[in-house]
C-alpha atoms as a PDB file:
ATOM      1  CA  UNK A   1      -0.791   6.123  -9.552  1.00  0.00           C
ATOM      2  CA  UNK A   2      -1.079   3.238  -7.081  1.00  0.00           C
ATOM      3  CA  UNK A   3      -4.379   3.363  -4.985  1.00  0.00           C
ATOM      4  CA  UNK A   4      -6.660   5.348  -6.922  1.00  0.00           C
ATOM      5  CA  UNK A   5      -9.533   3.040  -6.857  1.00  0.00           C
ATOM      6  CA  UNK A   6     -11.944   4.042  -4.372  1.00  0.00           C
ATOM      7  CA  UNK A   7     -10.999   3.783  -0.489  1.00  0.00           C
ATOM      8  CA  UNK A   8     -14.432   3.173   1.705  1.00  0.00           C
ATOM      9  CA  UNK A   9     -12.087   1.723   4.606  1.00  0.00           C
ATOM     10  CA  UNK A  10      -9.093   2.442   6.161  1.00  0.00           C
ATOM     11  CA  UNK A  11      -6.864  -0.361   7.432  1.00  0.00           C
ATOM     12  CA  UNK A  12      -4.761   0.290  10.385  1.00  0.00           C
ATOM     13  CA  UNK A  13      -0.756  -0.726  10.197  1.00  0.00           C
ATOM     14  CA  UNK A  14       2.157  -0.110  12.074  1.00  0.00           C
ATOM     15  CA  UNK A  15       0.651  -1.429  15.285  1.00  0.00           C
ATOM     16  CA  UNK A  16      -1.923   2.005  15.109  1.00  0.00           C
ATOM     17  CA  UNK A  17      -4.654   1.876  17.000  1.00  0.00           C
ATOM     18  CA  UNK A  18      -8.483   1.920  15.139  1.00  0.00           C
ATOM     19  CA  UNK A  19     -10.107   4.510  17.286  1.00  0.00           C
ATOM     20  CA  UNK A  20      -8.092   7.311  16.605  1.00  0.00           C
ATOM     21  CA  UNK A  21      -7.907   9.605  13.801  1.00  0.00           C
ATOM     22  CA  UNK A  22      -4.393   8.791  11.538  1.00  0.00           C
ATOM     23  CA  UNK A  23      -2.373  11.887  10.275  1.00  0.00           C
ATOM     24  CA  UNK A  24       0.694  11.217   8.036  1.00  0.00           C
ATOM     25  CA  UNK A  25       3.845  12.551   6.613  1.00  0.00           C
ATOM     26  CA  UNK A  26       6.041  12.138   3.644  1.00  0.00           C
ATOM     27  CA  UNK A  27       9.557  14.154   4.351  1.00  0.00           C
ATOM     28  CA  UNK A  28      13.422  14.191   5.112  1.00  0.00           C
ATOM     29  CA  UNK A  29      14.962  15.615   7.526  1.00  0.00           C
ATOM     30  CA  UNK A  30      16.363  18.905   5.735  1.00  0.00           C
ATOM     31  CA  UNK A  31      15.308  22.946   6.506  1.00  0.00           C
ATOM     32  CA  UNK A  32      13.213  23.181   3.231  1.00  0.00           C
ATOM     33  CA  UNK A  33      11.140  20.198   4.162  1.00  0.00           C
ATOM     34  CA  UNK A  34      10.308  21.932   7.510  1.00  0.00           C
ATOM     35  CA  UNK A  35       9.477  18.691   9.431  1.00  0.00           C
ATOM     36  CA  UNK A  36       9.835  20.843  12.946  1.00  0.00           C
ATOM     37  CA  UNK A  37       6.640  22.404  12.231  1.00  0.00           C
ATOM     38  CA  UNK A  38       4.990  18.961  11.498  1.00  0.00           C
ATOM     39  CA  UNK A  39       5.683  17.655  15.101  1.00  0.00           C
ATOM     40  CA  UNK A  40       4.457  21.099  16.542  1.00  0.00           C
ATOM     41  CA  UNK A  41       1.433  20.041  14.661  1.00  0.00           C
ATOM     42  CA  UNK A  42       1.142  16.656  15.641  1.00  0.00           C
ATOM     43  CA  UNK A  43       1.882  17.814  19.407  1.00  0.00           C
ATOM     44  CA  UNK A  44      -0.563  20.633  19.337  1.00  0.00           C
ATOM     45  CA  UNK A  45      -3.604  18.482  17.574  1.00  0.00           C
ATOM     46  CA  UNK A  46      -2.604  15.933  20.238  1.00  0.00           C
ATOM     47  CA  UNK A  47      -3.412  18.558  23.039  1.00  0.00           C
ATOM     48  CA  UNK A  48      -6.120  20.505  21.471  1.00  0.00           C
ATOM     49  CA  UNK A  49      -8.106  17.823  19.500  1.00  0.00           C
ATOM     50  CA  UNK A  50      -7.684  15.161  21.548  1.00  0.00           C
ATOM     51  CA  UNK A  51      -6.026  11.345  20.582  1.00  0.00           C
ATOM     52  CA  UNK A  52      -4.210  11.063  17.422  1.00  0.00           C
ATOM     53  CA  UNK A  53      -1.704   9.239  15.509  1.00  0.00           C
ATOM     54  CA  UNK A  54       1.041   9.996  13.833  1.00  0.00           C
ATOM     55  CA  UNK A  55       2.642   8.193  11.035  1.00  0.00           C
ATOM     56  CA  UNK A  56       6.423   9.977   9.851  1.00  0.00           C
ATOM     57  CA  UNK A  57       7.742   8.554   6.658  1.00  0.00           C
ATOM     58  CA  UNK A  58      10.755   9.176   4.609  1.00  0.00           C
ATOM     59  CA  UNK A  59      14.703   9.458   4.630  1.00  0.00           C
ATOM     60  CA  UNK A  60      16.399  10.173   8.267  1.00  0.00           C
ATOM     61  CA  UNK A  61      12.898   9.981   9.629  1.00  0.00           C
ATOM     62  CA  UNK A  62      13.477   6.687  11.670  1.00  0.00           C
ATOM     63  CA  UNK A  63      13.176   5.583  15.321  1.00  0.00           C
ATOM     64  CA  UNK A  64      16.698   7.163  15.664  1.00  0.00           C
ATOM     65  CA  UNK A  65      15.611  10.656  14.621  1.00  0.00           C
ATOM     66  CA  UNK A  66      12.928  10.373  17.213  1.00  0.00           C
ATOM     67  CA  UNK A  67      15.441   9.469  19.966  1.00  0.00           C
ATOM     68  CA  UNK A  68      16.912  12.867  19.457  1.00  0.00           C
ATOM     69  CA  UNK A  69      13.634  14.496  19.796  1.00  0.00           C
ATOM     70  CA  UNK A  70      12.976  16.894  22.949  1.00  0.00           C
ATOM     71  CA  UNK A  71      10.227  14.891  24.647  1.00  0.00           C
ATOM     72  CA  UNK A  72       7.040  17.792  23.923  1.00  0.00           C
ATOM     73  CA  UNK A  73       7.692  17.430  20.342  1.00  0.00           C
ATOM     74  CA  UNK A  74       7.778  13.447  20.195  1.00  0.00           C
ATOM     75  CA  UNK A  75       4.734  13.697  22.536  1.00  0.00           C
ATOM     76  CA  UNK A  76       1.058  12.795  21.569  1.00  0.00           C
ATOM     77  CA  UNK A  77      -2.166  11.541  23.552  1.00  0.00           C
ATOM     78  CA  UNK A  78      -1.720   8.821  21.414  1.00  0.00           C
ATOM     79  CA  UNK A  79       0.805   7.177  19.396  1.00  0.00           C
ATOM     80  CA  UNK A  80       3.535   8.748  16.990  1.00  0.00           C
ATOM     81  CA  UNK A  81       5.394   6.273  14.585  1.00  0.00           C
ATOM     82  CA  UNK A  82       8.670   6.778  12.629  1.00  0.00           C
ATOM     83  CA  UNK A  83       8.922   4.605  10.016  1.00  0.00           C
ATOM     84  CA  UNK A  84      12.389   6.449   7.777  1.00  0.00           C
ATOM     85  CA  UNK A  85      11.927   5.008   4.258  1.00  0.00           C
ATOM     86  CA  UNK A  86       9.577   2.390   2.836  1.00  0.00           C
ATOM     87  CA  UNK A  87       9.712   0.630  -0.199  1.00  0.00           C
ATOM     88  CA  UNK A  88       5.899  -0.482  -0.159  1.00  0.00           C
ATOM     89  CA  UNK A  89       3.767   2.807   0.785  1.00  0.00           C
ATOM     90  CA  UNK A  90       0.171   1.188   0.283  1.00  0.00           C
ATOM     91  CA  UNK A  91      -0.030   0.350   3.868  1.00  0.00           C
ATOM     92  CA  UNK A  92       1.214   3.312   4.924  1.00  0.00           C
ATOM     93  CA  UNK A  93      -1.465   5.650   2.821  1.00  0.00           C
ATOM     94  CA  UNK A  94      -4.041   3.037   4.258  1.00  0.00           C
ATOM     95  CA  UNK A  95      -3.462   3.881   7.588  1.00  0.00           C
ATOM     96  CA  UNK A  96      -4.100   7.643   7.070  1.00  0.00           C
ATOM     97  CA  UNK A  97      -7.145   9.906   7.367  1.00  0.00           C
ATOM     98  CA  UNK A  98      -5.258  13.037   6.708  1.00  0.00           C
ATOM     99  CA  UNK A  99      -2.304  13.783   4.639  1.00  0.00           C
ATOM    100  CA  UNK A 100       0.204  16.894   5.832  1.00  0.00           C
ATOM    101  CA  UNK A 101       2.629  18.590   4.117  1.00  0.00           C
ATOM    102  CA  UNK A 102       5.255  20.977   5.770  1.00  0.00           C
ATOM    103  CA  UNK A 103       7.380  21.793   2.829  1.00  0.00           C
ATOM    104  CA  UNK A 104       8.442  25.610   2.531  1.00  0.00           C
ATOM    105  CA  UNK A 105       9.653  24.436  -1.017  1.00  0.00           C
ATOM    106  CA  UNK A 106       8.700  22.021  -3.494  1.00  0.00           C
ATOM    107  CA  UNK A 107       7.768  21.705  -7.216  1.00  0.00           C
ATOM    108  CA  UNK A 108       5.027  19.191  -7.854  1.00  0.00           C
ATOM    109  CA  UNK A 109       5.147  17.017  -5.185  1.00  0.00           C
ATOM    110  CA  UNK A 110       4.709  14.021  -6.194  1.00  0.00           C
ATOM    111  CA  UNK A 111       3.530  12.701  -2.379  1.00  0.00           C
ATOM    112  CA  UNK A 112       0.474  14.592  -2.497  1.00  0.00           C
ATOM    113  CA  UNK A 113      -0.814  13.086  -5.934  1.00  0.00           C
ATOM    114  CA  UNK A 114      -0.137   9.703  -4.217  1.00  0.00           C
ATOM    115  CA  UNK A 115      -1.971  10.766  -1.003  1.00  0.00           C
ATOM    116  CA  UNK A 116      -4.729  12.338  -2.615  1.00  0.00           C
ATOM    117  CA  UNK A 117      -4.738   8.925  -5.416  1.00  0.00           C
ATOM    118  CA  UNK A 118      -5.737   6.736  -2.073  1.00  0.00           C
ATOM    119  CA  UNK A 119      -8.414   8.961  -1.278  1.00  0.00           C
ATOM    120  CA  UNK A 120      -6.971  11.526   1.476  1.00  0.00           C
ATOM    121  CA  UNK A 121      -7.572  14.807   2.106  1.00  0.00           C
ATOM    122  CA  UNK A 122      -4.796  16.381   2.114  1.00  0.00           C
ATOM    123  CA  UNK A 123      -3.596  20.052   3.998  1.00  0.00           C
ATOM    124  CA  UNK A 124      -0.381  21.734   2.931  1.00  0.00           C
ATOM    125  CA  UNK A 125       1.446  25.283   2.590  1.00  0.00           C
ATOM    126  CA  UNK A 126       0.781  26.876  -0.483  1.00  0.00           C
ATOM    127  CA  UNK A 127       3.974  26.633  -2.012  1.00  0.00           C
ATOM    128  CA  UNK A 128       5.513  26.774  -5.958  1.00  0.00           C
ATOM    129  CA  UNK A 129       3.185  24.093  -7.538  1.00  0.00           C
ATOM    130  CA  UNK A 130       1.668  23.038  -4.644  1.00  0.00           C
ATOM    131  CA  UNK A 131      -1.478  25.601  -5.773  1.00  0.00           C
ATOM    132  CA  UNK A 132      -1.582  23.499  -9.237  1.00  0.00           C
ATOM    133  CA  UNK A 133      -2.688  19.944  -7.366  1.00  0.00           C
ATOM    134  CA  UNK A 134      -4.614  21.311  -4.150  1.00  0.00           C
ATOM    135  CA  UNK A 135      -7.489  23.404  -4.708  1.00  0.00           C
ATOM    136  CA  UNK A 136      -8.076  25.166  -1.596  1.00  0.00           C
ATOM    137  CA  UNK A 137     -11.472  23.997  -0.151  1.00  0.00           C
ATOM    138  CA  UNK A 138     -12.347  21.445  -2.804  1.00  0.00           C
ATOM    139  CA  UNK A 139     -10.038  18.852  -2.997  1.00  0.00           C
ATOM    140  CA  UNK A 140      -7.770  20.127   0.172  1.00  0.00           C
ATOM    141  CA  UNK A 141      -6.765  22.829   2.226  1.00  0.00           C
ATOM    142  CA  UNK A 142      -4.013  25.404   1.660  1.00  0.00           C
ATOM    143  CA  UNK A 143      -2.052  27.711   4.599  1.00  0.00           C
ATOM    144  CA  UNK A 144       0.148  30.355   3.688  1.00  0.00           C
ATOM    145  CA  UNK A 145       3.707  29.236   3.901  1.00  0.00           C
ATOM    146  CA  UNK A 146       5.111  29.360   7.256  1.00  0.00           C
ATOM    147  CA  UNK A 147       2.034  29.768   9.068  1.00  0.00           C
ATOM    148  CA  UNK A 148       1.897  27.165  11.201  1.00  0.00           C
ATOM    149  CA  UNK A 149      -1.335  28.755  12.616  1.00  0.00           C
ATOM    150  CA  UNK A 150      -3.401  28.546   9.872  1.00  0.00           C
ATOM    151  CA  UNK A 151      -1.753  24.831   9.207  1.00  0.00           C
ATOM    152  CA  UNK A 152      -3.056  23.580  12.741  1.00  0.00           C
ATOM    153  CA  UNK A 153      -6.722  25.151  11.534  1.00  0.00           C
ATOM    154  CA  UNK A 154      -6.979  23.414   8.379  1.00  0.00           C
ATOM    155  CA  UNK A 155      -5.914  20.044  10.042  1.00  0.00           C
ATOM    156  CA  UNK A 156      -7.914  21.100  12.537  1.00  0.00           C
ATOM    157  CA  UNK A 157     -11.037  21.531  10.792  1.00  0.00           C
ATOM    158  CA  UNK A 158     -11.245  18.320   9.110  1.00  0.00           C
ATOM    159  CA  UNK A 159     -10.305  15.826  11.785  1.00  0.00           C
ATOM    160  CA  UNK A 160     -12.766  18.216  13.552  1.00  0.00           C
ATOM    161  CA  UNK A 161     -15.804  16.865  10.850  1.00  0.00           C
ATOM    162  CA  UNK A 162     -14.730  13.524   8.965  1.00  0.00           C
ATOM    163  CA  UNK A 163     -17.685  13.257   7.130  1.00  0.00           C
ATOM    164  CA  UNK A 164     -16.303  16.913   4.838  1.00  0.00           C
ATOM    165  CA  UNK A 165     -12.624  15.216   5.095  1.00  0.00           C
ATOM    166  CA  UNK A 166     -13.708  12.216   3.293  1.00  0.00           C
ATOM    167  CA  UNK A 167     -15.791  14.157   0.866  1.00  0.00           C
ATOM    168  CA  UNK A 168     -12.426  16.326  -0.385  1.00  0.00           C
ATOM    169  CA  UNK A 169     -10.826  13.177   0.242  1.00  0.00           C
ATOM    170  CA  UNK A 170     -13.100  11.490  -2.813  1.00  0.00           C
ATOM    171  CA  UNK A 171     -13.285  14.749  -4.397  1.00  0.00           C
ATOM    172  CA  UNK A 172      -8.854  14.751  -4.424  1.00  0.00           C
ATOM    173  CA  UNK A 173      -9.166  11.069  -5.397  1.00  0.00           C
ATOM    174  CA  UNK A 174     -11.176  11.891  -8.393  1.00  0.00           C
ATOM    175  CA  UNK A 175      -9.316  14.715  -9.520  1.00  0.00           C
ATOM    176  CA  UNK A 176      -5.855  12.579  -9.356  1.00  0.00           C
ATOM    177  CA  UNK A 177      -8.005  10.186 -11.742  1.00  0.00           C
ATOM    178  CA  UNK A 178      -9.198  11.937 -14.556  1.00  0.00           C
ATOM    179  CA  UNK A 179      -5.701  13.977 -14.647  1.00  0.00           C
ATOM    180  CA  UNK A 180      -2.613  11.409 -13.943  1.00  0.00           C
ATOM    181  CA  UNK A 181      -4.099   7.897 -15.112  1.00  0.00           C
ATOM    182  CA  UNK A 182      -2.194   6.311 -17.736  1.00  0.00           C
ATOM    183  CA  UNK A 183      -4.885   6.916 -20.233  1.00  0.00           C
ATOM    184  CA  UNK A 184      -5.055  10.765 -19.191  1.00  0.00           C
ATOM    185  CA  UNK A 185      -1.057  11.073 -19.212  1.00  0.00           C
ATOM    186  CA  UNK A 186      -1.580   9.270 -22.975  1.00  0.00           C
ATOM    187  CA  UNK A 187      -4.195  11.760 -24.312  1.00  0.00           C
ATOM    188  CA  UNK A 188      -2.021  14.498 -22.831  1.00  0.00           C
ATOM    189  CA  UNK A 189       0.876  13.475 -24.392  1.00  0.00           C
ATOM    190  CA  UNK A 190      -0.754  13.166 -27.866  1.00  0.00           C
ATOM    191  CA  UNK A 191      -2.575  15.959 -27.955  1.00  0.00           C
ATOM    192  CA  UNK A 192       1.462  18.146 -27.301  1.00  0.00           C
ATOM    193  CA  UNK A 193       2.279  15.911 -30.419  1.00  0.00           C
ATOM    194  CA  UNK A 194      -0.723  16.936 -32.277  1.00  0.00           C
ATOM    195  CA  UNK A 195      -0.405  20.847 -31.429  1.00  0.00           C
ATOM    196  CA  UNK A 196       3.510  20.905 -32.376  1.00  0.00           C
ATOM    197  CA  UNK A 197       2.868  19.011 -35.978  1.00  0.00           C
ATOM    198  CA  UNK A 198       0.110  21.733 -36.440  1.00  0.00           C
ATOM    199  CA  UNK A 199       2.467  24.603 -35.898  1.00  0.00           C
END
């Protein structure tokens, strides 16, 4: 996976400004993806946190889609970017200091390995195999699906102290390392071989 050397700094795209805290999004707009609840999130940290960004990513998710938005839910302090689909996402996981997932369905997304490969800590709803990449308070931070309270408190709590969110961020980074490398994926791989020529 792209970025998993080690991140120290974060460099701002997109036209973001440096002295607020970056939260991003990987999505299409479709029910099971459950974007809705990541602008109530965006909106709400916005209000109760104080300045943020927002950086939206993915299929559909474009400068159009915004222009349909009702005006609270496009609404920040600070800036809120729609980017639809990239074909380079290094800048993009550059930008962020948080990664959010809204998804009320998903195998194993592979967004969060990237997020979590550049260093990010990541907060999500503990869907299907969700559970498998993030462990909850160690390498990021798990709500129960659909509640969108306990989402806003995990996000919450680690824009809240930035020094923890870049230690799961390192932690997630780390983990993504010594599981999904190439070499890891290769010993994997072998050892299946090795176990079905035993049996």
């Amino acid at each position: 996976l792209a970025g998993s050397d080690q991140v120290s700094v974060r460099t701002r795209g997109f036209g973001l400004s440096g002295a607020n805290p970056v939260l991003g999004t990987v999505s299409r707009d479709t029910p099971q993806k459950n974007v809705q609840a990541w602008l109530r999130l965006v909106e709400r940290l916005g209000r109760e946190f104080g300045p943020v960004c927002s950086l939206t990513a993915g299929h559909g998710l474009d400068e159009a889609y915004a222009a349909r938005l009702p005006r609270l839910q496009r609404r920040s302090t600070c800036q809120s970017v729609f980017l639809g689909p990239l074909n380079d996402m290094e800048p993009f996981y550059r930008s962020l200091d948080l990664f959010v997932l809204t998804s009320l369905r998903e195998s194993l997304p592979n967004v969060l390995l990237e997020a979590m490969a550049h260093g990010l800590p990541c907060v999500a709803y503990s869907v299907a195999g969700v559970p498998e990449i993030i462990e909850n308070g160690v390498n990021g931070l798990l709500a129960e699906p659909g509640d969108e309270e306990g989402l806003f408190r995990a996000a919450l709590s680690l824009l809240a102290d930035p020094v923890r969110g870049r230690a799961m961020g390192e932690t997630a980074r780390q983990w993504v390392a010594e599981r999904f490398s190439v070499d890891a994926m290769i010993e994997s791989t072998c050892r299946v071989y090795e176990e079905l020529l035993e049996s």
